[in-house]
Protein backbone atom coordinates (compact mmCIF):
# COMPACT_ATOMS: atom_id res chain seq x y z
CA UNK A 1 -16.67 -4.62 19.17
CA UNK A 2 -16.87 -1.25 18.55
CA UNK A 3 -20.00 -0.09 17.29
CA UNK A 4 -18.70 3.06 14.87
CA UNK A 5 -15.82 0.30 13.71
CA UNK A 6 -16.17 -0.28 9.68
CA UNK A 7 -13.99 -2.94 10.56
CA UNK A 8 -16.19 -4.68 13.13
CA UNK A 9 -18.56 -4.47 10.86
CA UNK A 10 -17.14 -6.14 8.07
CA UNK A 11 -16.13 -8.90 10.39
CA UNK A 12 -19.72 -9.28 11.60
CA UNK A 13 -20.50 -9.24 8.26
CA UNK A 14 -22.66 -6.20 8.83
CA UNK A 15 -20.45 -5.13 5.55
CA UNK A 16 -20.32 -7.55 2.49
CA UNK A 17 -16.57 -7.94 2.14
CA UNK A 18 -14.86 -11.43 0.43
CA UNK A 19 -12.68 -12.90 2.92
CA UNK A 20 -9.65 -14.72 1.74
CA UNK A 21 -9.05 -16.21 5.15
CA UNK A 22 -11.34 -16.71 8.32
CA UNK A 23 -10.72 -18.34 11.35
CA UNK A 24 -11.72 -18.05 15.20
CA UNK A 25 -9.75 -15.39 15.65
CA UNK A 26 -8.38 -13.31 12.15
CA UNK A 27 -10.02 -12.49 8.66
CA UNK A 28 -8.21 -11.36 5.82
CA UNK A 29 -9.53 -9.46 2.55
CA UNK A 30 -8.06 -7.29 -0.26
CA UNK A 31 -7.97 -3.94 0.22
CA UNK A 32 -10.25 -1.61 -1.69
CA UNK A 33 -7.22 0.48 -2.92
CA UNK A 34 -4.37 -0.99 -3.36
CA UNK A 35 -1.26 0.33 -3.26
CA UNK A 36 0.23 -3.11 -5.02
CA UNK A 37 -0.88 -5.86 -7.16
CA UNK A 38 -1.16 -8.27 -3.82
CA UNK A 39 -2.70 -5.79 -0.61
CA UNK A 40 -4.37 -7.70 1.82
CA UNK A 41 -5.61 -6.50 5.13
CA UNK A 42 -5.53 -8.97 8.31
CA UNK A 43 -7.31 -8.11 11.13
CA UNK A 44 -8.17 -9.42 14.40
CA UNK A 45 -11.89 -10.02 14.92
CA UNK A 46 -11.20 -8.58 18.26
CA UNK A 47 -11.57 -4.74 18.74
CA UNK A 48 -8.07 -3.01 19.41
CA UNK A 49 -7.68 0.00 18.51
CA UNK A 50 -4.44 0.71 17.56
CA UNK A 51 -0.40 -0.76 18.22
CA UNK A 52 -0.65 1.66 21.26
CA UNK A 53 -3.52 0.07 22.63
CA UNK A 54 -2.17 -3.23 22.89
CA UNK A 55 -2.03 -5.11 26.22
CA UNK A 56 0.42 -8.06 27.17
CA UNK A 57 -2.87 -10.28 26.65
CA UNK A 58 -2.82 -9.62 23.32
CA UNK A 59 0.48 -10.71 22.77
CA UNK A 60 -1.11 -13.97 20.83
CA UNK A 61 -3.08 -12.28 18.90
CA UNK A 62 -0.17 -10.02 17.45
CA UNK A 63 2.37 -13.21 16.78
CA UNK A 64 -0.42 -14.77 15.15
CA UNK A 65 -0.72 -12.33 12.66
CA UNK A 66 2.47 -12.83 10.95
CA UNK A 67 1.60 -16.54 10.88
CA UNK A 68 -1.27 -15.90 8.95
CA UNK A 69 0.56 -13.41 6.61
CA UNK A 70 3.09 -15.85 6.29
CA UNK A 71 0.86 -18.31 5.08
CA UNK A 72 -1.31 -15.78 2.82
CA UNK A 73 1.78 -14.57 1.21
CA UNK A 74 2.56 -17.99 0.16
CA UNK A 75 -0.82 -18.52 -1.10
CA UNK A 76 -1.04 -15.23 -3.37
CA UNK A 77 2.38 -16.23 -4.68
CA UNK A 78 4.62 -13.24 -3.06
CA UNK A 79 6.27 -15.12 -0.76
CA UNK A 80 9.67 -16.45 -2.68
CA UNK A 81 9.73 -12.70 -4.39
CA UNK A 82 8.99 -10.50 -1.01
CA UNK A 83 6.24 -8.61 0.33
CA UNK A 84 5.95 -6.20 3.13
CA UNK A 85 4.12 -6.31 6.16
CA UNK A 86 3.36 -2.80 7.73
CA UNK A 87 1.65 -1.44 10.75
CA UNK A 88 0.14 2.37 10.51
CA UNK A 89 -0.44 3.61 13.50
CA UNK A 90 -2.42 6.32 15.24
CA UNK A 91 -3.51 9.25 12.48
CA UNK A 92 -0.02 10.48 11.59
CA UNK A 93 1.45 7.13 11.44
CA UNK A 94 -0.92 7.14 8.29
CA UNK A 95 -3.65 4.78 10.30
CA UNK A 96 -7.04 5.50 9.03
CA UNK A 97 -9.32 2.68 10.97
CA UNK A 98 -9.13 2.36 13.75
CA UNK A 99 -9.03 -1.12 14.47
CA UNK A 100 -5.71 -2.61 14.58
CA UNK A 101 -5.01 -4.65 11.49
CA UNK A 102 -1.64 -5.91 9.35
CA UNK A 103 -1.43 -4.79 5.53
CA UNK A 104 0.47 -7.75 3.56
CA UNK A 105 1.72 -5.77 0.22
CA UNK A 106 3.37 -7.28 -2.64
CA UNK A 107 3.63 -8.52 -6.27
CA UNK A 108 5.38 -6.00 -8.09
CA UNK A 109 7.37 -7.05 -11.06
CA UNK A 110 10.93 -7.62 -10.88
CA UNK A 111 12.82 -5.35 -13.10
């Protein structure tokens, strides 16, 4: 844990924050400005910093990401119509906190 991280701190629930998903390892909650009608934010309860900070022993935590998008998407209803999953990284990569975490975006109407 980082002690500066806002996300640490939501995931030791020093910061009220719903999660839509908690396990050992990952929590998931919408994100407080969403850039569509479905943006969640999945992040690993375990401090890394950023894509460029990853080690080969976090290899599990990374895979095990998209398992839990996978299965979020298909339980806010954006999996049969598409969402994206996307990575920011490092401050002109657009990342903001940093603590690594996946945004799951989706929902728009089809046209």
């Amino acid at each position: 844990m980082s002690d500066d991280c806002l996300f640490c701190k939501i995931v030791n629930r020093e910061i009220p924050s719903e999660f839509l998903y908690e396990d050992d390892t990952y929590v998931v909650f919408k994100d407080i400005n969403p850039a569509a009608p479905v943006h969640l934010l999945l992040v690993p309860k375990k401090h890394i910093r950023s894509i460029n900070d990853l080690t080969l022993e976090d290899g599990d935590v990374i895979s095990g990401l998209f398992m839990v998008a996978k299965e979020m998407a298909r339980e806010q209803g954006v999996a049969e119509s598409g969402y994206k999953l996307l990575f920011n990284v490092e401050k002109g990569g657009g990342q903001e906190i940093f603590h690594i975490h996946l945004h799951l975006i989706g929902g728009w109407e089809k046209k």
